[in-house]
PDB file of N, CA and C in Angstrom:
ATOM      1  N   UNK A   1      -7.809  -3.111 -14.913  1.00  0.00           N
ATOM      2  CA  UNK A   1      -7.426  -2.966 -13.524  1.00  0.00           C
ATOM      3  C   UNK A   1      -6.836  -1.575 -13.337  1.00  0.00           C
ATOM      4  N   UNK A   2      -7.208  -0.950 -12.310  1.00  0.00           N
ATOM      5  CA  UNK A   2      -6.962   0.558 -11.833  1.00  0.00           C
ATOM      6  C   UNK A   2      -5.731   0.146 -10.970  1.00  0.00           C
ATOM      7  N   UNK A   3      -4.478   1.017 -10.684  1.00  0.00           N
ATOM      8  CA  UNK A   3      -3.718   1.448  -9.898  1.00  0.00           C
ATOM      9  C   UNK A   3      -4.257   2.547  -8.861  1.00  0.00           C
ATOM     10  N   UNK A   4      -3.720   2.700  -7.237  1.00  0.00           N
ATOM     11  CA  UNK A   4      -4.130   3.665  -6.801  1.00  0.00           C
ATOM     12  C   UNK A   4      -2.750   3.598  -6.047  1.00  0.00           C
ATOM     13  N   UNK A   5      -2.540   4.693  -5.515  1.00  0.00           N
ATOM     14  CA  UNK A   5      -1.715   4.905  -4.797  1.00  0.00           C
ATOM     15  C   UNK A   5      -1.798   5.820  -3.053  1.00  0.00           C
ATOM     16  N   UNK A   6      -1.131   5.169  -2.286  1.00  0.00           N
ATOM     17  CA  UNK A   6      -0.962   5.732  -1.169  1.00  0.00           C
ATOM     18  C   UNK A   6       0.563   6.402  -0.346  1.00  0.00           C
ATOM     19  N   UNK A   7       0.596   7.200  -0.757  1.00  0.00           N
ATOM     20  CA  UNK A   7       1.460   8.018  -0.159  1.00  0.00           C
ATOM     21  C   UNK A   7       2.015   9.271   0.287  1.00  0.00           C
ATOM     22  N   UNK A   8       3.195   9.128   0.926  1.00  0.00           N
ATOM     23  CA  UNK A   8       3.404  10.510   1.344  1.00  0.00           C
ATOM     24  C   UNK A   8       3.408  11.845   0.130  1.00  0.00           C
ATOM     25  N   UNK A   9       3.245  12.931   0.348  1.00  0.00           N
ATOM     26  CA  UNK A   9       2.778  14.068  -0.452  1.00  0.00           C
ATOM     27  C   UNK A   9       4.182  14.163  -1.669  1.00  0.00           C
ATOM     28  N   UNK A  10       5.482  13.888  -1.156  1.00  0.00           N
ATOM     29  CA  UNK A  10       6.264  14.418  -2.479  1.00  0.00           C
ATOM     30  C   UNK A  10       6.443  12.701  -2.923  1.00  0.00           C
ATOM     31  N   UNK A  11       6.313  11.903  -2.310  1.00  0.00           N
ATOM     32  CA  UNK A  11       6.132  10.815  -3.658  1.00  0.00           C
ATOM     33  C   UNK A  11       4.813  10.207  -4.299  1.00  0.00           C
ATOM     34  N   UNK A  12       3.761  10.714  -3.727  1.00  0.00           N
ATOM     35  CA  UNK A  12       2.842  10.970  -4.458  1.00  0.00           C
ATOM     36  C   UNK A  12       2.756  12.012  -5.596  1.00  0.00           C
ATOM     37  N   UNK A  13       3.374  13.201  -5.493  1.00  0.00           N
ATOM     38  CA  UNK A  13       3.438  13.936  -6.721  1.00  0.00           C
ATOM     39  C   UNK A  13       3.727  12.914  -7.573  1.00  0.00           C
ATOM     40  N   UNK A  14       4.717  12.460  -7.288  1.00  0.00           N
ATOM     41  CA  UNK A  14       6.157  11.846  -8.782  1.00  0.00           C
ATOM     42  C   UNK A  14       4.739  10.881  -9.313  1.00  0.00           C
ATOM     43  N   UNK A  15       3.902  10.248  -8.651  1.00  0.00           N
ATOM     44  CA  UNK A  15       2.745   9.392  -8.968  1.00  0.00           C
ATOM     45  C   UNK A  15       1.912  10.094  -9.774  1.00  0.00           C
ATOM     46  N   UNK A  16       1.874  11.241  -9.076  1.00  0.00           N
ATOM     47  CA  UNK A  16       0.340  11.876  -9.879  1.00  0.00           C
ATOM     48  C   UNK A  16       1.002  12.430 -10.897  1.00  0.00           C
ATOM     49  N   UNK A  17       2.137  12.851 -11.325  1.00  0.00           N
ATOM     50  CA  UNK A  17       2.565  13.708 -12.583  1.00  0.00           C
ATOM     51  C   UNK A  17       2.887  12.695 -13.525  1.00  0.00           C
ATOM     52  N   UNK A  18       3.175  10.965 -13.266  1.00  0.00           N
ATOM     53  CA  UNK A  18       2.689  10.100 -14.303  1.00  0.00           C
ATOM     54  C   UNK A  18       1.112   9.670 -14.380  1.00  0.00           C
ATOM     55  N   UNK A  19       0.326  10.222 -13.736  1.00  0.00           N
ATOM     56  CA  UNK A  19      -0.759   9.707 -13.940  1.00  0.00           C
ATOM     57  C   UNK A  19      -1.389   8.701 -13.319  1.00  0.00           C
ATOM     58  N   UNK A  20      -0.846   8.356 -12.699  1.00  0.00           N
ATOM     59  CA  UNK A  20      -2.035   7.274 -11.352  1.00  0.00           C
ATOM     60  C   UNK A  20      -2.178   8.468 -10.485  1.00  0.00           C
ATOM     61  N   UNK A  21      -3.562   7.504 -10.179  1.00  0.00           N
ATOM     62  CA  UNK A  21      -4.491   8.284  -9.339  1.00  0.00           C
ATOM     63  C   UNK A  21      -4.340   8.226  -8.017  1.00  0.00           C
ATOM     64  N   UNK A  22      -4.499   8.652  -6.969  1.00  0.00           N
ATOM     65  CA  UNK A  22      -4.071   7.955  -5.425  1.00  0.00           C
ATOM     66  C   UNK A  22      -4.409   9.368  -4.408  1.00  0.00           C
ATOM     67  N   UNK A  23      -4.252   9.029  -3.219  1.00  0.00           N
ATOM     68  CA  UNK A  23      -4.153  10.279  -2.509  1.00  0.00           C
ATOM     69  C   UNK A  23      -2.819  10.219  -1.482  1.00  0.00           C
ATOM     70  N   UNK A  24      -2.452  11.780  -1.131  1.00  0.00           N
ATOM     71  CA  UNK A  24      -1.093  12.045  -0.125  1.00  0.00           C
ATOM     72  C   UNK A  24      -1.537  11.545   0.931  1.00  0.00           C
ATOM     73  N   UNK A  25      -1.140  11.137   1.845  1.00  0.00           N
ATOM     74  CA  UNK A  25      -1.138  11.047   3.137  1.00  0.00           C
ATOM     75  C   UNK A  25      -0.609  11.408   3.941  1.00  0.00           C
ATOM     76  N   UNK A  26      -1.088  12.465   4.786  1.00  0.00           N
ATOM     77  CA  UNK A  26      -0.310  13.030   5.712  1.00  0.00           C
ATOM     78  C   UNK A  26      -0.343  12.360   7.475  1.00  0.00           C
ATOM     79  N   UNK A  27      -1.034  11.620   7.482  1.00  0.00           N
ATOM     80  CA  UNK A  27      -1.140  11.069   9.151  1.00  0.00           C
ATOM     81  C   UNK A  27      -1.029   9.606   8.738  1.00  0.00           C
ATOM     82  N   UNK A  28      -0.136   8.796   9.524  1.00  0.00           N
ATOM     83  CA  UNK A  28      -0.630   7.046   9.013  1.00  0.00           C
ATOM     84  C   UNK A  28      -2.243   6.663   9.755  1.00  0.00           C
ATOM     85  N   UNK A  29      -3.124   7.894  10.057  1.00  0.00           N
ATOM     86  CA  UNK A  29      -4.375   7.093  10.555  1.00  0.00           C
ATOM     87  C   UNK A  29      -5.254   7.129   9.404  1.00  0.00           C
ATOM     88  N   UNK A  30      -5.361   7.995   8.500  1.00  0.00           N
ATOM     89  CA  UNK A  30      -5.835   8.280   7.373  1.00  0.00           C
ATOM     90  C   UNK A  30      -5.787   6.740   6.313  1.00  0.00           C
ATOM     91  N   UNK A  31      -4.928   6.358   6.579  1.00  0.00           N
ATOM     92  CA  UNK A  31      -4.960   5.043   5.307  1.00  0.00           C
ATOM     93  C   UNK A  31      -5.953   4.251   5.467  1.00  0.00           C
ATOM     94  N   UNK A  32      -6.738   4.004   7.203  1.00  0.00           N
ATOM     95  CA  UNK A  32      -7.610   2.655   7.371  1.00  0.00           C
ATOM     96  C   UNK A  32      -8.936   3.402   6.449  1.00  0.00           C
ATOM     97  N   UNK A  33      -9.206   4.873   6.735  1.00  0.00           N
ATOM     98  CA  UNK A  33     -10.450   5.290   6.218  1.00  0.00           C
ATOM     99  C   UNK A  33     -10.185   4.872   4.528  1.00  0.00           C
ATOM    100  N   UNK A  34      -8.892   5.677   4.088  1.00  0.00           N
ATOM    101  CA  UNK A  34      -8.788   5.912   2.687  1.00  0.00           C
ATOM    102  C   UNK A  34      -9.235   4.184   1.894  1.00  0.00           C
ATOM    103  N   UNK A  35      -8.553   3.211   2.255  1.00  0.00           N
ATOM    104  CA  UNK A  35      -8.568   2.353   2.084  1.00  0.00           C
ATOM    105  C   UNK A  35     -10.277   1.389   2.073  1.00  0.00           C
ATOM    106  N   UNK A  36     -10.714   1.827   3.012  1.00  0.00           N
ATOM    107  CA  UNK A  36     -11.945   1.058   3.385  1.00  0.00           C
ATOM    108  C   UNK A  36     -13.318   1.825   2.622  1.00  0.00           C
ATOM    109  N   UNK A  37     -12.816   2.985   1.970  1.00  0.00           N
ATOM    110  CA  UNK A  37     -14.159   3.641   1.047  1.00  0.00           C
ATOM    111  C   UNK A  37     -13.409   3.265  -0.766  1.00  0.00           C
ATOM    112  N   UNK A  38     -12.363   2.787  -0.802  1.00  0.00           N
ATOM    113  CA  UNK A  38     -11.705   3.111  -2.024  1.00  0.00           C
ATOM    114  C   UNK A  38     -12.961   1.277  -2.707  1.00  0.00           C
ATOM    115  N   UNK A  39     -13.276   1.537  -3.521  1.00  0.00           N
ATOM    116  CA  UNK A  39     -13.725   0.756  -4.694  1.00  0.00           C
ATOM    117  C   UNK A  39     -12.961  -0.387  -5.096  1.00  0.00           C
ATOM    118  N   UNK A  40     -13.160  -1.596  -4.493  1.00  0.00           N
ATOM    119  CA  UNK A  40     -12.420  -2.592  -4.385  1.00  0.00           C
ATOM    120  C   UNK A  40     -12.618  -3.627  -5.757  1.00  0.00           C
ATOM    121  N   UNK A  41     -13.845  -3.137  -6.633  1.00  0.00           N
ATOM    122  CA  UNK A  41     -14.185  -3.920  -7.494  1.00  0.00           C
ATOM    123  C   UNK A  41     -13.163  -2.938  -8.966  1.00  0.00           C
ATOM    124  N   UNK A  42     -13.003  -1.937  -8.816  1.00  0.00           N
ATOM    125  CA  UNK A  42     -12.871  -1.202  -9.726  1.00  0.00           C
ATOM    126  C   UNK A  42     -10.634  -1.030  -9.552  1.00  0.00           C
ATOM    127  N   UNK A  43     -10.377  -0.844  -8.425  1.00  0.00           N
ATOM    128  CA  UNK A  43      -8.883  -1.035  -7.946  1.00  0.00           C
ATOM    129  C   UNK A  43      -8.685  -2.315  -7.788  1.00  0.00           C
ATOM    130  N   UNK A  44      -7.473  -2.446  -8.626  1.00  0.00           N
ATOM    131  CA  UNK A  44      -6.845  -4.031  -8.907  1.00  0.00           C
ATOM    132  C   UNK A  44      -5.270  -4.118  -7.903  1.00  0.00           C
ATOM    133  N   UNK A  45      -5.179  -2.944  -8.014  1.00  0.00           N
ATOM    134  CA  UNK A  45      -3.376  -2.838  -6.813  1.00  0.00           C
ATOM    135  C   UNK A  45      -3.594  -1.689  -6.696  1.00  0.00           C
ATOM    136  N   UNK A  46      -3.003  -1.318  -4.843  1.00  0.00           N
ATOM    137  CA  UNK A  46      -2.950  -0.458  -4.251  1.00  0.00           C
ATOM    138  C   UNK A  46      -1.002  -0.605  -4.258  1.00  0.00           C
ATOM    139  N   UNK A  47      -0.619   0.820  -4.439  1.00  0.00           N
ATOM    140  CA  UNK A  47       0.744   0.924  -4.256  1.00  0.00           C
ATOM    141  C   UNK A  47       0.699   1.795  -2.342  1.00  0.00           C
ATOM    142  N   UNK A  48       1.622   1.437  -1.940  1.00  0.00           N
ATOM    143  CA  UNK A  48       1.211   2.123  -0.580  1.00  0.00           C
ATOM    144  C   UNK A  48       3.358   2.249   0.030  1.00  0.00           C
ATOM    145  N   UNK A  49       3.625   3.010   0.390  1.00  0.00           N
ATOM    146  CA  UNK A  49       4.864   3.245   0.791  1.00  0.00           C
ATOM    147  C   UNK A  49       5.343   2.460   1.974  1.00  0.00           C
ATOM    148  N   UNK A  50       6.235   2.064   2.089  1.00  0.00           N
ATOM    149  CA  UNK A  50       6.237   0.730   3.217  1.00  0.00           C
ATOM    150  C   UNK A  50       6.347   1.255   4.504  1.00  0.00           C
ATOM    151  N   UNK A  51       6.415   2.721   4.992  1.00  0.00           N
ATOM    152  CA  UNK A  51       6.487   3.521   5.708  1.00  0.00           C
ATOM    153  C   UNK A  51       4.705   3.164   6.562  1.00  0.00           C
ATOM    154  N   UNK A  52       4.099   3.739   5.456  1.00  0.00           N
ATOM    155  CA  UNK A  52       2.899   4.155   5.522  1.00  0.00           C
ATOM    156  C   UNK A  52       1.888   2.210   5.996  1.00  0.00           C
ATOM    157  N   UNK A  53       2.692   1.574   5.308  1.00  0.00           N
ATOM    158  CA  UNK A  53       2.129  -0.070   5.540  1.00  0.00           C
ATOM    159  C   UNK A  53       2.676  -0.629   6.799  1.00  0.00           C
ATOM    160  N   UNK A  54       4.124  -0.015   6.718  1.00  0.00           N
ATOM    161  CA  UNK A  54       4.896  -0.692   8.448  1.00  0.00           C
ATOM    162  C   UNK A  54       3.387  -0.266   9.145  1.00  0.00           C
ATOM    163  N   UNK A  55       3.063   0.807   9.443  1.00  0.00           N
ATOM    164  CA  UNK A  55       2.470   1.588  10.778  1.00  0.00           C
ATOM    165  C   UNK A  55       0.866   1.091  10.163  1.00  0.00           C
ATOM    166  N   UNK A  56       0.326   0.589   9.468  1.00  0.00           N
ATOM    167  CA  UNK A  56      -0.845  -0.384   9.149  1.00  0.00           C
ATOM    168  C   UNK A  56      -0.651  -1.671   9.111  1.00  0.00           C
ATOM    169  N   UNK A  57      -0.171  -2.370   9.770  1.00  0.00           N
ATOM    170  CA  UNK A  57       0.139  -3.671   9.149  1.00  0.00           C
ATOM    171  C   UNK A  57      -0.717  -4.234   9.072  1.00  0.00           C
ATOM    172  N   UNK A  58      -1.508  -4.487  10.726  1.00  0.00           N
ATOM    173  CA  UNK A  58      -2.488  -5.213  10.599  1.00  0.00           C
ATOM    174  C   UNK A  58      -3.176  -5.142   9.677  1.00  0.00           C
ATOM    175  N   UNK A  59      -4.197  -4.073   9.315  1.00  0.00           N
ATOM    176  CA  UNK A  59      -5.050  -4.161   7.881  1.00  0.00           C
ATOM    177  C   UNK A  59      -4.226  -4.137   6.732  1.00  0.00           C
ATOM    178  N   UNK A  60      -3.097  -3.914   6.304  1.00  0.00           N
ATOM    179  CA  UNK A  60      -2.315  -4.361   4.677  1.00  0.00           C
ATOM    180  C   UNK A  60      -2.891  -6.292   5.151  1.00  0.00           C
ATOM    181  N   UNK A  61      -2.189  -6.507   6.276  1.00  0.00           N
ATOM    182  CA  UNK A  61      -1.776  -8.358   6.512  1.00  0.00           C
ATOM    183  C   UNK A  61      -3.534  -8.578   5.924  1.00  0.00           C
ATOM    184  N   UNK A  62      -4.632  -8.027   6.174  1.00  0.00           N
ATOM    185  CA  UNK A  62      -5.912  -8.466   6.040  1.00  0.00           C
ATOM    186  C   UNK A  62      -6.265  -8.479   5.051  1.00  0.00           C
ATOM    187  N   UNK A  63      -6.041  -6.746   4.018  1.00  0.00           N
ATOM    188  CA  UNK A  63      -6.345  -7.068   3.054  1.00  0.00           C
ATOM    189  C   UNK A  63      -5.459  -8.216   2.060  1.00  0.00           C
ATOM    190  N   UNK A  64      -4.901  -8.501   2.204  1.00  0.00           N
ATOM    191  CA  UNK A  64      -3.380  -9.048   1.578  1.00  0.00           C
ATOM    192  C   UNK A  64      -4.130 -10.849   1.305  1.00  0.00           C
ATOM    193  N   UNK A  65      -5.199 -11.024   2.586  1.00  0.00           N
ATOM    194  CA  UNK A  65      -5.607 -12.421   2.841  1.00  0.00           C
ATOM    195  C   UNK A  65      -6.865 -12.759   2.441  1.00  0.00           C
ATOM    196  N   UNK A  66      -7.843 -11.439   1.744  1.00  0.00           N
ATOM    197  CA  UNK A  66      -8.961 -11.609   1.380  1.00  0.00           C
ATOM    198  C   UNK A  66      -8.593 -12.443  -0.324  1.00  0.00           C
ATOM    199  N   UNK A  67      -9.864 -12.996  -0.432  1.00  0.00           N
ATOM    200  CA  UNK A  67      -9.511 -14.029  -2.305  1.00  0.00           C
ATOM    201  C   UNK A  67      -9.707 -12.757  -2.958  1.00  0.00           C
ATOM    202  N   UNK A  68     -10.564 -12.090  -3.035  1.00  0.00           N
ATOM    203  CA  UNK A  68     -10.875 -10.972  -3.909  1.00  0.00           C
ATOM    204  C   UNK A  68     -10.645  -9.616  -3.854  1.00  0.00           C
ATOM    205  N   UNK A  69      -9.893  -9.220  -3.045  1.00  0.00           N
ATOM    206  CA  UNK A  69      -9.174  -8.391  -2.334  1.00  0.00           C
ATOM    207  C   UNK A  69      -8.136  -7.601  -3.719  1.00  0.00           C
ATOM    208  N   UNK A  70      -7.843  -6.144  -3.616  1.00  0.00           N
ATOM    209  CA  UNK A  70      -6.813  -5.695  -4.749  1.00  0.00           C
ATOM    210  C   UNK A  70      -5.230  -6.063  -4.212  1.00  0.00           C
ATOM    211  N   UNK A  71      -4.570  -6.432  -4.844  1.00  0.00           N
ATOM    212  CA  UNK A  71      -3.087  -6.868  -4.537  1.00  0.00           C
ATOM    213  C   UNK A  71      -2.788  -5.565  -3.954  1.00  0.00           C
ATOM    214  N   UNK A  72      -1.955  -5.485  -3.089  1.00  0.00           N
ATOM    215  CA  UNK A  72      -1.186  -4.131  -2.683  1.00  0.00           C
ATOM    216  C   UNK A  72       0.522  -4.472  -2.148  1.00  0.00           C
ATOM    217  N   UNK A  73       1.095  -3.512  -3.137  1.00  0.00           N
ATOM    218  CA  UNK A  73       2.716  -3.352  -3.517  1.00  0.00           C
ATOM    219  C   UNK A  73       2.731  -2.199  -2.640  1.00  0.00           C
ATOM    220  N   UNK A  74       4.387  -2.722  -1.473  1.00  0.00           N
ATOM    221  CA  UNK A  74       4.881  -1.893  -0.599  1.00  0.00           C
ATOM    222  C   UNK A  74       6.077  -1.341  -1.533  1.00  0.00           C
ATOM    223  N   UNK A  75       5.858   0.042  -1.296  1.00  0.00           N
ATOM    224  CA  UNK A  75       7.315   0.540  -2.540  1.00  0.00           C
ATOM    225  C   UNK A  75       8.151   1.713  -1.913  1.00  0.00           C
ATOM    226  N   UNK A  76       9.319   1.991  -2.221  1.00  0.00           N
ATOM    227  CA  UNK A  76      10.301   3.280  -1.390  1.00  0.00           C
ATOM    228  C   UNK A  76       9.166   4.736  -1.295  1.00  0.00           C
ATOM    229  N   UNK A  77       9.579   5.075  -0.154  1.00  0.00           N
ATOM    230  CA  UNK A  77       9.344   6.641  -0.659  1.00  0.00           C
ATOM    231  C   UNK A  77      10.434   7.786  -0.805  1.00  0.00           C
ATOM    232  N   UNK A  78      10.264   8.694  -0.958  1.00  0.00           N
ATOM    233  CA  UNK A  78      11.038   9.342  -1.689  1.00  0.00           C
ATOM    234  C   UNK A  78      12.447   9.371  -1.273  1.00  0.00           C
ATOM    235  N   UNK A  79      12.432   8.607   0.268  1.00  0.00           N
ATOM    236  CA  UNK A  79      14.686   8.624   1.284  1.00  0.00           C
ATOM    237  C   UNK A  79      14.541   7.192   0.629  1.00  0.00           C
ATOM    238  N   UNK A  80      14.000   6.325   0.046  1.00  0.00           N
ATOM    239  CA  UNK A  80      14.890   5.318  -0.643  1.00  0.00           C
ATOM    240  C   UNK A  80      13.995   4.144   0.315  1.00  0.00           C
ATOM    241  N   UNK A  81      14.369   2.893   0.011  1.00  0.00           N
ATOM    242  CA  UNK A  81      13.814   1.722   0.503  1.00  0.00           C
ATOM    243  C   UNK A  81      14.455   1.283   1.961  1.00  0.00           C
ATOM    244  N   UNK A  82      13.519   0.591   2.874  1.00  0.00           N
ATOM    245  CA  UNK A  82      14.364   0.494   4.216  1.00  0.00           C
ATOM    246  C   UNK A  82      14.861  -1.296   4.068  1.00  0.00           C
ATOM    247  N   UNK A  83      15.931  -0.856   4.147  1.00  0.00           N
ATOM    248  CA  UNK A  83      16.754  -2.330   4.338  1.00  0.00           C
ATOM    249  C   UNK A  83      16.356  -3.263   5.371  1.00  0.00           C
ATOM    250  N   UNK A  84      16.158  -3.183   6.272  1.00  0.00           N
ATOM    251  CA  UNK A  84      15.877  -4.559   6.901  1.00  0.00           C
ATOM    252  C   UNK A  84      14.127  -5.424   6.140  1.00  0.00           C
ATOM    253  N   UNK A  85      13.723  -4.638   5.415  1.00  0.00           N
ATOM    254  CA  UNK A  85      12.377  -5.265   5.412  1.00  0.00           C
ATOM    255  C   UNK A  85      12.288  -6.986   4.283  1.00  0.00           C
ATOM    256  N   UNK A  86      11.731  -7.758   5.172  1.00  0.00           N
ATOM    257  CA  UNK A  86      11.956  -9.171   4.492  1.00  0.00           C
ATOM    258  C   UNK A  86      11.675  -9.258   3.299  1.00  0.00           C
ATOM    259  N   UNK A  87      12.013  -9.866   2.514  1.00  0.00           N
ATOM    260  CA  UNK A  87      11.597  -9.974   0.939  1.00  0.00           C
ATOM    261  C   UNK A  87       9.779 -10.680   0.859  1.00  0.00           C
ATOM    262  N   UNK A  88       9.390 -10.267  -0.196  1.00  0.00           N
ATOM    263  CA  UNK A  88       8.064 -10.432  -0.759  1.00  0.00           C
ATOM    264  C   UNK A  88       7.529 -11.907  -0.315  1.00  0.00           C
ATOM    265  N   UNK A  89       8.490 -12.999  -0.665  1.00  0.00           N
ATOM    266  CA  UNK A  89       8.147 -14.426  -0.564  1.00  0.00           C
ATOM    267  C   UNK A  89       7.980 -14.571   0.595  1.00  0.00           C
ATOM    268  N   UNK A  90       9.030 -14.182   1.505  1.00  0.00           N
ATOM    269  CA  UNK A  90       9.041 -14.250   3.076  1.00  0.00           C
ATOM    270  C   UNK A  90       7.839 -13.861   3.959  1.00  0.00           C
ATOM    271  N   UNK A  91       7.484 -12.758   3.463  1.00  0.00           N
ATOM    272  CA  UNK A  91       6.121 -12.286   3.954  1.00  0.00           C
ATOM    273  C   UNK A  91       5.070 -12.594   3.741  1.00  0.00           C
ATOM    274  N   UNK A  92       4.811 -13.783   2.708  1.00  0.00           N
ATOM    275  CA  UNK A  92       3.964 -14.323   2.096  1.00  0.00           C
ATOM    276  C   UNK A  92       4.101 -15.081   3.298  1.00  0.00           C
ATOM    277  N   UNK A  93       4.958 -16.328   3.080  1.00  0.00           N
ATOM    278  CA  UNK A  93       4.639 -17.558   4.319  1.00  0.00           C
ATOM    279  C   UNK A  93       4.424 -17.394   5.051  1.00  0.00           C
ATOM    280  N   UNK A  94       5.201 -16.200   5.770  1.00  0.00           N
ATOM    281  CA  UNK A  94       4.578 -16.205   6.857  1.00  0.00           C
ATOM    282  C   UNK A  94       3.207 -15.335   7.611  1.00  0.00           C
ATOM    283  N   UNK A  95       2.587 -14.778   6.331  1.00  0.00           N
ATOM    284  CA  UNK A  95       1.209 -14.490   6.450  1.00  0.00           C
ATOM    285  C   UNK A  95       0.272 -15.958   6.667  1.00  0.00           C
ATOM    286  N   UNK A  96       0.903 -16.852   5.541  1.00  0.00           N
ATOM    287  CA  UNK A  96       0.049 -18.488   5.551  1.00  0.00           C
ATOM    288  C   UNK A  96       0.429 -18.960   6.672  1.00  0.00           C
ATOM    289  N   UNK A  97       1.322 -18.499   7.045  1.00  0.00           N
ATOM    290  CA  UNK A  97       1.540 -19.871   8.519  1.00  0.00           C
ATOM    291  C   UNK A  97       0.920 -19.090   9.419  1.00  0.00           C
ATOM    292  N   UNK A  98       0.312 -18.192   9.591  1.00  0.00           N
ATOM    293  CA  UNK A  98      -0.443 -17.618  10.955  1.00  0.00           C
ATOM    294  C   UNK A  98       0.473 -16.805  11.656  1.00  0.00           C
TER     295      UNK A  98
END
């Protein structure tokens, strides 16, 4: 399973200087393209900055609901994690409950 990553340009460095692969993103319109050409058989988790996923939701919530779909982890970017955002489980149910 491949890692890829989506994010902004200086926490994407810290990504690319360990070695996952991914691209910067500089506009949040860029992620629906990046996302929808990226190799879904070959990427197993997309890391994507929760910045960059707030302002996509709809398509994270979609891919998130496909069976065969790559898992994708919302993670800080480089000012730190935003506190109000619900925990992992939470966002689960209530993806299942509609």
């Amino acid at each position: 399973m491949k890692i890829f990553i989506l994010a902004d340009p200086d926490t994407y460095l810290a990504f690319a200087l360990a070695g996952i692969k991914g691209q910067a993103i500089k506009s949040s319109t860029e992620v629906a393209e990046v996302i929808e050409n990226l190799n879904h058989k070959q990427i197993g988790m997309i890391l994507i900055t929760e910045d960059l996923a707030q302002r996509n939701r709809k398509l994270i919530d979609r891919i998130l609901l496909q069976p065969k779909g790559p898992l994708i982890v919302e993670i800080p970017d480089f000012r730190g994690s935003k506190s109000k955002r619900p925990k992992t489980a939470e966002r689960i149910l209530s993806l299942l409950r509609g």
